[in-house]
C-alpha atoms as a PDB file:
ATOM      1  CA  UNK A   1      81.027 193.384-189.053  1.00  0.00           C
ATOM      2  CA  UNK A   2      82.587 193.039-192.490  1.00  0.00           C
ATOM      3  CA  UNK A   3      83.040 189.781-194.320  1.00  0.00           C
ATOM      4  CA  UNK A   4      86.364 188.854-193.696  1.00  0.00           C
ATOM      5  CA  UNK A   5      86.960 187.336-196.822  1.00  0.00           C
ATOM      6  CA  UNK A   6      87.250 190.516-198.457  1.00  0.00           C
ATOM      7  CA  UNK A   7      91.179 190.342-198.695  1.00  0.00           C
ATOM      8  CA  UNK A   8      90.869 187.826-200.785  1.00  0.00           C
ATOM      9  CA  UNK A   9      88.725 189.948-203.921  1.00  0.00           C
ATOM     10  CA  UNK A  10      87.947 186.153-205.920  1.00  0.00           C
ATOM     11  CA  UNK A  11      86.724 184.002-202.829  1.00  0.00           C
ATOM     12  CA  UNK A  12      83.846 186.597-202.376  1.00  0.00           C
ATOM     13  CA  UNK A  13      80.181 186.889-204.023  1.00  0.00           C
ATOM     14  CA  UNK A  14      79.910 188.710-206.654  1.00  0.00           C
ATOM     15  CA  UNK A  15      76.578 190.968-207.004  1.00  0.00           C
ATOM     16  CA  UNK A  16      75.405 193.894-208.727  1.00  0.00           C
ATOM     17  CA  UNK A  17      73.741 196.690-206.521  1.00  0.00           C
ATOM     18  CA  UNK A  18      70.961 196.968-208.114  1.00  0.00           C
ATOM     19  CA  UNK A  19      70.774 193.406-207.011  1.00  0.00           C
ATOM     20  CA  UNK A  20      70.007 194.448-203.076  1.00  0.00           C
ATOM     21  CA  UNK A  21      67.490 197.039-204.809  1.00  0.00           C
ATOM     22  CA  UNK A  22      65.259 194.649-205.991  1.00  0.00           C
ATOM     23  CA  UNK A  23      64.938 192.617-202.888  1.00  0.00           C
ATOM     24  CA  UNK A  24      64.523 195.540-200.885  1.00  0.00           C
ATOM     25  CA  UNK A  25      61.957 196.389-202.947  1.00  0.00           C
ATOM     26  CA  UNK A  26      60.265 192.776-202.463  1.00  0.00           C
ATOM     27  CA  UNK A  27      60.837 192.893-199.031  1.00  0.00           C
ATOM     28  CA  UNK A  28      58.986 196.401-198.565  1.00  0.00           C
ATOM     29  CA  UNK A  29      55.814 195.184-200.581  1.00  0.00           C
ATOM     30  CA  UNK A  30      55.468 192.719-198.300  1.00  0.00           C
ATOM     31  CA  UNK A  31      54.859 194.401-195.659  1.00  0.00           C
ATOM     32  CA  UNK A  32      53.376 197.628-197.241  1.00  0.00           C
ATOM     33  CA  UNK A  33      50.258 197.810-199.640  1.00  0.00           C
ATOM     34  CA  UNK A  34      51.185 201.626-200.093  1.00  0.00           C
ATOM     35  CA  UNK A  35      54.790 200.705-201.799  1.00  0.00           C
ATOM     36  CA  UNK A  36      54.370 201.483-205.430  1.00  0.00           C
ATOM     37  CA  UNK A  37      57.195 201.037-208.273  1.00  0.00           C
ATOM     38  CA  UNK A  38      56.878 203.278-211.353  1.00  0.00           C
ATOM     39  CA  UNK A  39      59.595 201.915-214.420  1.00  0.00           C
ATOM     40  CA  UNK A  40      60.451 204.198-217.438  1.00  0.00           C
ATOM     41  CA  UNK A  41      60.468 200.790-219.059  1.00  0.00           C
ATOM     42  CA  UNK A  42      64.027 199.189-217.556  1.00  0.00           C
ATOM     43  CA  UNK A  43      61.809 196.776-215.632  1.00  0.00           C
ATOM     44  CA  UNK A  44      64.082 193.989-215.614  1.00  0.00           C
ATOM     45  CA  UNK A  45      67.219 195.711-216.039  1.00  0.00           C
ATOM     46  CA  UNK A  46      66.529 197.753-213.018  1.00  0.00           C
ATOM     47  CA  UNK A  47      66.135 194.330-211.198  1.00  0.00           C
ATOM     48  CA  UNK A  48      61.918 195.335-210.418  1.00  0.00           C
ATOM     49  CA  UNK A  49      60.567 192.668-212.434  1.00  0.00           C
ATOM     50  CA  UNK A  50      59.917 190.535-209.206  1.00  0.00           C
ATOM     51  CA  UNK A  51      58.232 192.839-207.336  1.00  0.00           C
ATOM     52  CA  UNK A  52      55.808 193.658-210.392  1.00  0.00           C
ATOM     53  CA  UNK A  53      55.561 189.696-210.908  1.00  0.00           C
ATOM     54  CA  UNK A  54      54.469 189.446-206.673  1.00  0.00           C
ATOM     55  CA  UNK A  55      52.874 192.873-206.563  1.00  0.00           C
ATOM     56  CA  UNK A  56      51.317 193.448-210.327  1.00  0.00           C
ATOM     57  CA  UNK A  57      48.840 195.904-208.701  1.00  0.00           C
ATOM     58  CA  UNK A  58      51.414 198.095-207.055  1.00  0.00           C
ATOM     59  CA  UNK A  59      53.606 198.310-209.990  1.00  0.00           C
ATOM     60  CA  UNK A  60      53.259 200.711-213.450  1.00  0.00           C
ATOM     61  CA  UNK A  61      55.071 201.216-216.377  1.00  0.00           C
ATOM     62  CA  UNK A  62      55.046 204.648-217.226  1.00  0.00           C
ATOM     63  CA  UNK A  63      56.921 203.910-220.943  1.00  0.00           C
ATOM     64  CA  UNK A  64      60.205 205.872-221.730  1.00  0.00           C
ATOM     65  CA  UNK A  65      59.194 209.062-220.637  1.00  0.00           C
ATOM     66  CA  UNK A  66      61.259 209.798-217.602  1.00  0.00           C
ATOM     67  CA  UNK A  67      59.931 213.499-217.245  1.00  0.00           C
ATOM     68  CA  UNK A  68      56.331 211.665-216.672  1.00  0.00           C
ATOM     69  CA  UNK A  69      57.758 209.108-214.376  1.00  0.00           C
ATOM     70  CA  UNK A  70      58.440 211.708-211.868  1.00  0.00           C
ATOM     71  CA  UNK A  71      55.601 214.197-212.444  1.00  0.00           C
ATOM     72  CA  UNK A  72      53.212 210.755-212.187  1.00  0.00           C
ATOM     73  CA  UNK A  73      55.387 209.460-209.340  1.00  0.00           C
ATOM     74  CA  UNK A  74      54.957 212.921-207.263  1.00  0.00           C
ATOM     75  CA  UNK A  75      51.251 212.819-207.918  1.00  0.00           C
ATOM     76  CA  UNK A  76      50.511 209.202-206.676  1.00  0.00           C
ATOM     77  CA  UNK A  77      52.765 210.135-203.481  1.00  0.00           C
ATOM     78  CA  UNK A  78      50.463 213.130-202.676  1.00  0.00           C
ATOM     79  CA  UNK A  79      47.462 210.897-202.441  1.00  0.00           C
ATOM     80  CA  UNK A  80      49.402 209.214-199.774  1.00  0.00           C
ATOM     81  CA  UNK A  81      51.730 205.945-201.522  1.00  0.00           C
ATOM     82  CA  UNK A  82      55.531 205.364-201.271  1.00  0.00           C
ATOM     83  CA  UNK A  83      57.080 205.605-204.458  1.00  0.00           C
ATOM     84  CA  UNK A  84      59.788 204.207-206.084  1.00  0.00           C
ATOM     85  CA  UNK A  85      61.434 205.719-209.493  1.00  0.00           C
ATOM     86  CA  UNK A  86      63.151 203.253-211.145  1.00  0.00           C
ATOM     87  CA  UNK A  87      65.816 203.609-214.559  1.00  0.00           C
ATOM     88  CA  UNK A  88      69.211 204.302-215.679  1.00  0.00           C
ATOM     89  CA  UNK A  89      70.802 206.956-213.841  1.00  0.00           C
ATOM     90  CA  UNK A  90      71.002 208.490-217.242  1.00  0.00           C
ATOM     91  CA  UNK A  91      67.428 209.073-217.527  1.00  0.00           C
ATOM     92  CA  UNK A  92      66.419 209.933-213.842  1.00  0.00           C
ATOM     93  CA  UNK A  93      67.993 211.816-212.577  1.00  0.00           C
ATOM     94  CA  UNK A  94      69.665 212.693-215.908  1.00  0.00           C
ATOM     95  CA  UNK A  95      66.702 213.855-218.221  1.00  0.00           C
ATOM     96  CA  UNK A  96      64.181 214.705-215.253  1.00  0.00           C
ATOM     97  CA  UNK A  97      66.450 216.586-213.052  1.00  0.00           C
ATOM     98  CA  UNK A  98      63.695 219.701-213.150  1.00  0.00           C
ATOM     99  CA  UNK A  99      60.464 217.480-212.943  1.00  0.00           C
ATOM    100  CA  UNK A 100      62.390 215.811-209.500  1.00  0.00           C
ATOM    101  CA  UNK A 101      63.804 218.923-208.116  1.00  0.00           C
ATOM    102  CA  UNK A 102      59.502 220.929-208.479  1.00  0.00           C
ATOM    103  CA  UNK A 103      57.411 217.925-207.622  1.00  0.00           C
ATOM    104  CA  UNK A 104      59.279 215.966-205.714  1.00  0.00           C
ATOM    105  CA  UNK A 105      61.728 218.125-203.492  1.00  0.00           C
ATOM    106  CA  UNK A 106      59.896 221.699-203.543  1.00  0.00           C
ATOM    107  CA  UNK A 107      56.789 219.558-202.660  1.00  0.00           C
ATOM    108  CA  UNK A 108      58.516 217.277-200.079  1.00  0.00           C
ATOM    109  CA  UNK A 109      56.713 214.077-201.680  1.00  0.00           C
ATOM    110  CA  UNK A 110      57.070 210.743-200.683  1.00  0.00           C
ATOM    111  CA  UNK A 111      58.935 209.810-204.007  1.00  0.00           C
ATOM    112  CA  UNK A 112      62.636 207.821-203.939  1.00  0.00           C
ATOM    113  CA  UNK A 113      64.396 207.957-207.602  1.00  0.00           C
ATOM    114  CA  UNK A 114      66.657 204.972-207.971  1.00  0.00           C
ATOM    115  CA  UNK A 115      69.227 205.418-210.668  1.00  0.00           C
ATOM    116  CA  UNK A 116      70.790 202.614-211.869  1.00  0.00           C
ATOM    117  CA  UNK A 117      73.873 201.825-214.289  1.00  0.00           C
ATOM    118  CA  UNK A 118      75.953 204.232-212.636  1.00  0.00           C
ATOM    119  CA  UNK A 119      79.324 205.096-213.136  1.00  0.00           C
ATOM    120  CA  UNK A 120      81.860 204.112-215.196  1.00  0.00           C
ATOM    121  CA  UNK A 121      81.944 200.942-214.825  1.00  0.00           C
ATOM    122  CA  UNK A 122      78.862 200.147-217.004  1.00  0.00           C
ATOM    123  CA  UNK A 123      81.571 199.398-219.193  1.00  0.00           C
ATOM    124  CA  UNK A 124      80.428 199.236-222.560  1.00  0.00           C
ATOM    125  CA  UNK A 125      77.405 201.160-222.943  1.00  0.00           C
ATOM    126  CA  UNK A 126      79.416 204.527-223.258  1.00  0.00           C
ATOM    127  CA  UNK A 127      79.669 207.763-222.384  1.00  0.00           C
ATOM    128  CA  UNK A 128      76.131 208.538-223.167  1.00  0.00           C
ATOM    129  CA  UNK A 129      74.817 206.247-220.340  1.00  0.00           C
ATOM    130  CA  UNK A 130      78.069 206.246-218.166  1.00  0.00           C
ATOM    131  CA  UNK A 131      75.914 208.867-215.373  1.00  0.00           C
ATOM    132  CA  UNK A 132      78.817 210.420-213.312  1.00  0.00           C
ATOM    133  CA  UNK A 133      77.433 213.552-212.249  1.00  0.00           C
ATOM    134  CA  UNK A 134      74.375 212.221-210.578  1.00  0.00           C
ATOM    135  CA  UNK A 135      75.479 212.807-206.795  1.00  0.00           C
ATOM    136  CA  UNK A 136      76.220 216.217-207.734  1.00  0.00           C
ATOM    137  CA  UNK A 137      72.853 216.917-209.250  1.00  0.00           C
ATOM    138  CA  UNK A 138      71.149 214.835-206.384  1.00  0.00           C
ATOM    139  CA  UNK A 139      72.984 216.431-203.347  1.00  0.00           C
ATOM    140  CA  UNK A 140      72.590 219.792-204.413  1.00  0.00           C
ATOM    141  CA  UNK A 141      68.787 219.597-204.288  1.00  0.00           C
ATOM    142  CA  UNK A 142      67.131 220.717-200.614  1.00  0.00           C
ATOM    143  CA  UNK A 143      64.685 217.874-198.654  1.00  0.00           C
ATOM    144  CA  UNK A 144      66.889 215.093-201.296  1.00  0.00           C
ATOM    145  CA  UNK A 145      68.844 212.278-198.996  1.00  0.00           C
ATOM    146  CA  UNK A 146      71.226 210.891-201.561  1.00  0.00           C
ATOM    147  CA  UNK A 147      72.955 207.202-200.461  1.00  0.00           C
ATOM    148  CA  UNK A 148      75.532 205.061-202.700  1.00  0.00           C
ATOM    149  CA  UNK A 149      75.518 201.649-201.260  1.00  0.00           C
ATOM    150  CA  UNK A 150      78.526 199.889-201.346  1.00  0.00           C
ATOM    151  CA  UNK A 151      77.462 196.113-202.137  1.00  0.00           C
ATOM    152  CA  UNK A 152      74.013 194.629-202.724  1.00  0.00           C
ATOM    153  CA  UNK A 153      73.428 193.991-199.023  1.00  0.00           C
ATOM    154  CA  UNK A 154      73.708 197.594-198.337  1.00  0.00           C
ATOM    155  CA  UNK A 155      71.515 198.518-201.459  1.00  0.00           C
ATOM    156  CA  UNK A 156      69.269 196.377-199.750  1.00  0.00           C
ATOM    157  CA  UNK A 157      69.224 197.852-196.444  1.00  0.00           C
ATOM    158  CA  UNK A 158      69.246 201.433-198.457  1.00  0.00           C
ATOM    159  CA  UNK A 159      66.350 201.010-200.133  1.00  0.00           C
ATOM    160  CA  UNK A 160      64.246 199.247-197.202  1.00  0.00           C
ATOM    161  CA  UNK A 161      65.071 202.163-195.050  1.00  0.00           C
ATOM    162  CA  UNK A 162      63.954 205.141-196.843  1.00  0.00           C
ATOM    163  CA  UNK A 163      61.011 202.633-197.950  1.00  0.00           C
ATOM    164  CA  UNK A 164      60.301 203.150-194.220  1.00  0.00           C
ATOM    165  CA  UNK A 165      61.418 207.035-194.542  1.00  0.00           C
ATOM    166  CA  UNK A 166      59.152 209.911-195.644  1.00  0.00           C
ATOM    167  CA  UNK A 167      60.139 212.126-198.055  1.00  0.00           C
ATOM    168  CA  UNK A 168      62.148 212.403-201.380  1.00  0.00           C
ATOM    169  CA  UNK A 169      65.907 209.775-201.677  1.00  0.00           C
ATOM    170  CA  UNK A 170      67.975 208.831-203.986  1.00  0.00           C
ATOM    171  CA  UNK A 171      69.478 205.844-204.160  1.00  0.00           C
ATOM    172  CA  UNK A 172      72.862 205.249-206.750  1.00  0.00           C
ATOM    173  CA  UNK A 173      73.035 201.564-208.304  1.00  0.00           C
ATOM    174  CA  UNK A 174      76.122 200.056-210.430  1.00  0.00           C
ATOM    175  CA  UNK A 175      75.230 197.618-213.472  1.00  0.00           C
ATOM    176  CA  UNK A 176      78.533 195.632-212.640  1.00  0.00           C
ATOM    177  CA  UNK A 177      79.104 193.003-210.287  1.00  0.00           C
ATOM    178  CA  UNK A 178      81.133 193.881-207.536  1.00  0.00           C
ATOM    179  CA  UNK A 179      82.332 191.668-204.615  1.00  0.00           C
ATOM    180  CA  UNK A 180      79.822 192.129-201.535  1.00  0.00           C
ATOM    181  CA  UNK A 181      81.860 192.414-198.519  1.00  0.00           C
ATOM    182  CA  UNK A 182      79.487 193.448-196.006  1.00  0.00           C
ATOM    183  CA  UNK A 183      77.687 191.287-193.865  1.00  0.00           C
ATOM    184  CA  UNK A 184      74.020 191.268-192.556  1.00  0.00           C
ATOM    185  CA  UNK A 185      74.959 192.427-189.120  1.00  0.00           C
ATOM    186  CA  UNK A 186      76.859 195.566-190.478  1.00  0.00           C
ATOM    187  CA  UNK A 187      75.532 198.862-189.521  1.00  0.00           C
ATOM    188  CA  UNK A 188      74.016 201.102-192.134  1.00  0.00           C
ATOM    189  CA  UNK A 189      72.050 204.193-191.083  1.00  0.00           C
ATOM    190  CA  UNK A 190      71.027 207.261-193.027  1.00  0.00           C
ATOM    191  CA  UNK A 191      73.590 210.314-191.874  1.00  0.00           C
ATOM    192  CA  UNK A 192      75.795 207.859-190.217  1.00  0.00           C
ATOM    193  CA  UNK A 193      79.290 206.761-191.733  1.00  0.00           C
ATOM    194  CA  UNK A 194      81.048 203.746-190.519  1.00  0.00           C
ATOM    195  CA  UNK A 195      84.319 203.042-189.697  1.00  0.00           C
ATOM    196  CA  UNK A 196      85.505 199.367-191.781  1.00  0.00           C
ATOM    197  CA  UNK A 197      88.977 199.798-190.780  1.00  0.00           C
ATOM    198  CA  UNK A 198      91.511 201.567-188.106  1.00  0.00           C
ATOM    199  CA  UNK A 199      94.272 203.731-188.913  1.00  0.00           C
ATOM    200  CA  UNK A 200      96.292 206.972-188.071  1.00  0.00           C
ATOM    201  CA  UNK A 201      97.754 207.761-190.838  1.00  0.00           C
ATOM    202  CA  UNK A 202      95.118 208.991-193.510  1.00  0.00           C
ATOM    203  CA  UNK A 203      91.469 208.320-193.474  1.00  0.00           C
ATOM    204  CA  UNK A 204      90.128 207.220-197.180  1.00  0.00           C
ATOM    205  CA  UNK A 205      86.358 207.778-197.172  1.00  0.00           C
ATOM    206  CA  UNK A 206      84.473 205.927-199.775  1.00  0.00           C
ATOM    207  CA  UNK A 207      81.365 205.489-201.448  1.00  0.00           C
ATOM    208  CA  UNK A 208      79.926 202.558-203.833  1.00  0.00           C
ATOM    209  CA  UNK A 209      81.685 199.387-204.631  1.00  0.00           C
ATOM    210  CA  UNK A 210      84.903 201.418-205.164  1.00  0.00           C
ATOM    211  CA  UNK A 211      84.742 201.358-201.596  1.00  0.00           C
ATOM    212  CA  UNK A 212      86.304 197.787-201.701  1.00  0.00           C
ATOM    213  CA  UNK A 213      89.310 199.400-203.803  1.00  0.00           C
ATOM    214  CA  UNK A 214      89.985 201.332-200.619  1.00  0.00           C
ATOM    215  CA  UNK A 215      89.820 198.155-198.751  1.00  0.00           C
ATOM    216  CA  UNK A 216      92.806 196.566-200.682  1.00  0.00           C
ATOM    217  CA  UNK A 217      94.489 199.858-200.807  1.00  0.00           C
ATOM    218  CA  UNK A 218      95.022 199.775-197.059  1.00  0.00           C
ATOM    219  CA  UNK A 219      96.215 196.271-197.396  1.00  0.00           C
ATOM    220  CA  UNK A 220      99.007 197.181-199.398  1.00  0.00           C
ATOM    221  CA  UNK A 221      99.651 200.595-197.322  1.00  0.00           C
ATOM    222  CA  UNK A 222     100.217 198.382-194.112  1.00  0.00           C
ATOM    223  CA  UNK A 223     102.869 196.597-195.541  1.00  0.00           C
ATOM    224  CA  UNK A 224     104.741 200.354-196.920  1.00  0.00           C
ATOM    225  CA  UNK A 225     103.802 201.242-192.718  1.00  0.00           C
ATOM    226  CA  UNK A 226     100.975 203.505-193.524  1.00  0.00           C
ATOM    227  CA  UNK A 227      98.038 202.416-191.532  1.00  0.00           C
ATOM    228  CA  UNK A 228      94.997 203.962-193.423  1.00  0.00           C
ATOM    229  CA  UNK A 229      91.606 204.598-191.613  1.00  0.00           C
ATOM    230  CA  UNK A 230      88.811 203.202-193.977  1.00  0.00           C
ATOM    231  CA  UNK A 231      85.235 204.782-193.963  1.00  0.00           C
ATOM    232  CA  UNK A 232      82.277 204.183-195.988  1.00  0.00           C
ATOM    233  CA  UNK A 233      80.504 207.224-196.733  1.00  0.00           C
ATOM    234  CA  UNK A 234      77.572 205.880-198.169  1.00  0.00           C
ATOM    235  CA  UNK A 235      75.018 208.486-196.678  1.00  0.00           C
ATOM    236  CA  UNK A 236      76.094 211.327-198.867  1.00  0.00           C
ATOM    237  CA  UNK A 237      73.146 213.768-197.772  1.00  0.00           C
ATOM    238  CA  UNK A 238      72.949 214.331-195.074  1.00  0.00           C
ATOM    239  CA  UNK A 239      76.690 213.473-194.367  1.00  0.00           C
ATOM    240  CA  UNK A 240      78.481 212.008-190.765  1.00  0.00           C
ATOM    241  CA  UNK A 241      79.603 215.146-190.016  1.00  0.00           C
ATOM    242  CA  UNK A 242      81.492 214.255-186.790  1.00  0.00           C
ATOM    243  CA  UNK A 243      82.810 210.901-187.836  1.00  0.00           C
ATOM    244  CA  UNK A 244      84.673 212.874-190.857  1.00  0.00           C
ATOM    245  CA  UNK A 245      85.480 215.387-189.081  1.00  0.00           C
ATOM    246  CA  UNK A 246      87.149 213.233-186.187  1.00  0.00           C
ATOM    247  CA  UNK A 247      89.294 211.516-189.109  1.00  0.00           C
ATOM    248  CA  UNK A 248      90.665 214.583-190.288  1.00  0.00           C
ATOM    249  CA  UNK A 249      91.597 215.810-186.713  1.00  0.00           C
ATOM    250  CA  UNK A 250      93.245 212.148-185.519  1.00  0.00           C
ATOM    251  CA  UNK A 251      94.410 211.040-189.058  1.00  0.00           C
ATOM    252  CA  UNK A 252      95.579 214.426-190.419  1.00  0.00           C
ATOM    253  CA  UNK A 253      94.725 213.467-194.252  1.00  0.00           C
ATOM    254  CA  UNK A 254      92.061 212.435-196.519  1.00  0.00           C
ATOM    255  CA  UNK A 255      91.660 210.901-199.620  1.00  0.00           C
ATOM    256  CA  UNK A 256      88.103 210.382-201.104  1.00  0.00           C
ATOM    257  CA  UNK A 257      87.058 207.635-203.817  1.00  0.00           C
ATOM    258  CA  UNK A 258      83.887 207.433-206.166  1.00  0.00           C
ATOM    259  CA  UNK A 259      82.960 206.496-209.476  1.00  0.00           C
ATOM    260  CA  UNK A 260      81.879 209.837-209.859  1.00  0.00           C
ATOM    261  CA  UNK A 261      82.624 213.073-211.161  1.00  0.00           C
ATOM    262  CA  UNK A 262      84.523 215.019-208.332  1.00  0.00           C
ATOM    263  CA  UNK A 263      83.140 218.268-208.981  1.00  0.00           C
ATOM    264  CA  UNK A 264      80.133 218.343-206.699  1.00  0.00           C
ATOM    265  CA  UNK A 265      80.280 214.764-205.881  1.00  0.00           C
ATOM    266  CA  UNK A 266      80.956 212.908-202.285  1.00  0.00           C
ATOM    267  CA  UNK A 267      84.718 214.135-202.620  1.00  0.00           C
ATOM    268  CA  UNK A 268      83.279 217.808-202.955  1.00  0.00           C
ATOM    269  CA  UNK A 269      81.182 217.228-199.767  1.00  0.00           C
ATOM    270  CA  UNK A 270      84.109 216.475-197.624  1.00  0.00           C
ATOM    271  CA  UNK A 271      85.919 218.969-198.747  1.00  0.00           C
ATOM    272  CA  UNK A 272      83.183 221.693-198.355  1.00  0.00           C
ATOM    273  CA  UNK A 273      82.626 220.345-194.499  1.00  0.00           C
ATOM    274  CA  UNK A 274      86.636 219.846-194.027  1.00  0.00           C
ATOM    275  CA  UNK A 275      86.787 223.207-195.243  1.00  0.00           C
ATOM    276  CA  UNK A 276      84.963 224.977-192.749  1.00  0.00           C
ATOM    277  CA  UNK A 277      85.521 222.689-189.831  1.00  0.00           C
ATOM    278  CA  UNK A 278      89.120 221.228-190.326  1.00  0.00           C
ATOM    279  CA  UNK A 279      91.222 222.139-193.029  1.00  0.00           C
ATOM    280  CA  UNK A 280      93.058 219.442-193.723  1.00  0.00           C
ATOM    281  CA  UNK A 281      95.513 217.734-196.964  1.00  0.00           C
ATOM    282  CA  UNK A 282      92.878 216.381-199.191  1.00  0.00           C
ATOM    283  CA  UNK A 283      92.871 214.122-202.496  1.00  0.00           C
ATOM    284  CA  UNK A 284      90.244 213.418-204.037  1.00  0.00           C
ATOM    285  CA  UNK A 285      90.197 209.989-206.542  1.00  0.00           C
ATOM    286  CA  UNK A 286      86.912 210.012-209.410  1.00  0.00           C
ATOM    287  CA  UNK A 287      86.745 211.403-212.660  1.00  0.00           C
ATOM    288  CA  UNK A 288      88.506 214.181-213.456  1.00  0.00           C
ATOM    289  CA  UNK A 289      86.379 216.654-215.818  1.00  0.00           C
ATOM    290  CA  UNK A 290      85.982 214.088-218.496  1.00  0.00           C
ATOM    291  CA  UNK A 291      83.519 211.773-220.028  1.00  0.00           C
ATOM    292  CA  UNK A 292      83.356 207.836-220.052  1.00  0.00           C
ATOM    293  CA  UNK A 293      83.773 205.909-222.485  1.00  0.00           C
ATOM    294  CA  UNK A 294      83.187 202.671-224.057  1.00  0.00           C
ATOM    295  CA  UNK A 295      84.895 199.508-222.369  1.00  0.00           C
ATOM    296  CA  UNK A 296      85.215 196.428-219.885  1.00  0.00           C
ATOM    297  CA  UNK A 297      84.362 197.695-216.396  1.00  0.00           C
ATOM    298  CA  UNK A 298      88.036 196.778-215.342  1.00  0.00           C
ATOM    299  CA  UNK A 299      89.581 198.361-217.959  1.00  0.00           C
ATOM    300  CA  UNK A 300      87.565 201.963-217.172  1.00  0.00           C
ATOM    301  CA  UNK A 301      88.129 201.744-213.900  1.00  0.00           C
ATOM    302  CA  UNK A 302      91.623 201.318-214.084  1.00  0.00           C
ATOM    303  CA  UNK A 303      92.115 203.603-217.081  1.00  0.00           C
ATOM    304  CA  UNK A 304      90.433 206.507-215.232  1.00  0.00           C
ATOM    305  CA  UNK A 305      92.623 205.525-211.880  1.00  0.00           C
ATOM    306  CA  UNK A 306      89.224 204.120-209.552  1.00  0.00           C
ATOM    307  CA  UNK A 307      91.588 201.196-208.461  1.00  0.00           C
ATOM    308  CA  UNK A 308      93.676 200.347-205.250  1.00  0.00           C
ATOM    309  CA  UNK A 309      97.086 201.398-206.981  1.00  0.00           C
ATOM    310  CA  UNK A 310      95.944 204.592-207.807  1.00  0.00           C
ATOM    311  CA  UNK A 311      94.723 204.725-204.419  1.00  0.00           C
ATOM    312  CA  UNK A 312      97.736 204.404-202.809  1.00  0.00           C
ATOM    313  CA  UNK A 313      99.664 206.945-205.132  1.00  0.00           C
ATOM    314  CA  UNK A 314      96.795 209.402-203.787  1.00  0.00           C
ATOM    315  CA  UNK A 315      97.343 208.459-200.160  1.00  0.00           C
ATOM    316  CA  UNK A 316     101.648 208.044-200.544  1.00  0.00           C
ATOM    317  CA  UNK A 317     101.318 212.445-202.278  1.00  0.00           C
ATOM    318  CA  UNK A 318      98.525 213.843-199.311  1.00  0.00           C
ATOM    319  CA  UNK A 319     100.607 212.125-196.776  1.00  0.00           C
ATOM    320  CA  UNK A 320     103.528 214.235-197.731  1.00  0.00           C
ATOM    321  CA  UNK A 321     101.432 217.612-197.673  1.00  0.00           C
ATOM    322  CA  UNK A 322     100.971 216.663-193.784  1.00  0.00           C
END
């Protein structure tokens, strides 16, 4: 089920995703002794602090040495803990992309890497810790699931379940609040997508909070007589393979949406499946090639085209390539 109120984007709760991490965190040590959290010192920014403030033995600060907080992180899995990674994006997976890929993913370790302040829409901060090619690096890496939760009740769910998973994830968090419009009793499910809204027309598969930009896209395409199928895509690795594939055969066009760069992002993981299995009229909405850059998170996200309008411009051209 979805919260309903999401057609109406200011009568919703606002949260950050990194939000849901933290309580999923909190909610793991709890019930697990073995749950450790590692910081490369974005404690509170990384929304951690209360589960080192409930669990101060299960929680270290490694310092701002990201290349360590893996390497550490790998080693304290092998002796048998869950571990959680937790910075900017920027950092990890930015600076410690080799250090994840040979100690955690060649060695299959229990390790999840949480990258926060993703995207764009960290606003002012700037290019420098605007992280946009993070799904790319993440997906490409073999034994890595990689999810992008959509609101902080997913990011909760997200990070309880691969709490509960073994082996290396990666979990993508915004820094901006974003309306939560997912409900308790939604499904979420690693390799699963799920269907938020019916259509025929064109499928727009989503991942993140943008996801709710699809949501009012489709609002507005109902009343031009486009009925758009709406799926959240937040299991990125391994992907739904035969819900995306049964949109493209029913619907007959796509249109994919992240915060992201879309070279090797989500986008590029559709098409790479749709490619093989069925070709189908694709556009993809994200960043095109560029850098961020410094800003309000509304004014980034509309001046690089991550908003409804510029959804339905995508959806109005791949409909006529049908």
């Amino acid at each position: 089920m979805l919260n309903r109120g999401w057609k109406m984007k200011n009568t919703l709760k606002h949260q950050s995703t990194r939000v849901g991490y933290g309580e999923g965190l909190v909610e793991l040590g709890k019930h697990n002794k073995n749950v450790y959290v590692l910081s490369a010192d974005l404690t509170e920014s990384t929304h951690s602090q209360e589960f080192k403030d409930l669990f101060p033995d299960q929680f270290v600060q490694i310092g701002v040495s990201e290349q360590s907080l893996a390497g550490i992180g790998a080693g304290m899995a092998l002796t048998g803990k869950t571990v959680f990674l937790s910075s900017y994006a920027a950092f990890s997976p930015g600076r410690n992309w080799e250090q994840i890929r040979t100690t955690v993913c060649l060695q299959k370790t229990n390790v999840k890497v949480i990258g926060s302040h993703a995207g764009v829409s960290v606003g002012p901060d700037g290019a420098t810790h605007q992280m946009t090619e993070d799904i790319a690096l993440m997906r490409v890496l073999p034994n890595m699931i990689v999810l992008v939760p959509c609101d902080a009740i997913e990011a909760r769910k997200a990070t309880i379940m691969i709490g509960k998973k073994k082996g290396p994830a990666y979990i993508r968090l915004d820094r901006n609040s974003a309306p939560i419009f997912t409900t308790e009793s939604t499904p979420f499910e690693i390799g699963k997508a799920q269907v938020l809204r019916k259509g025929k027309d064109v499928a727009i598969i989503g991942c993140g909070p943008i996801l709710y930009e699809c949501l009012l896209a489709a609002e507005e395409l109902s009343k031009l007589g486009i009925e758009a199928r709406i799926i959240n895509n937040a299991s990125v690795k391994p992907i739904d393979e035969a819900t995306i594939i049964k949109a493209a055969r029913e619907c007959g066009a796509i249109v994919t949406a992240e915060d992201a760069q879309i070279a090797g992002g989500m986008g590029s993981a559709v098409c790479e499946l749709l490619g093989e299995a069925c070709p189908v009229p694709i556009e993809r909405i994200g960043l095109q090639d560029t850098f961020g850059q410094s800003g309000t998170a509304d004014e980034l996200l509309e001046h690089y085209k991550l908003t409804a309008p510029w959804i339905v411009k995508a959806v109005q051209k791949v409909i006529k390539k049908k």
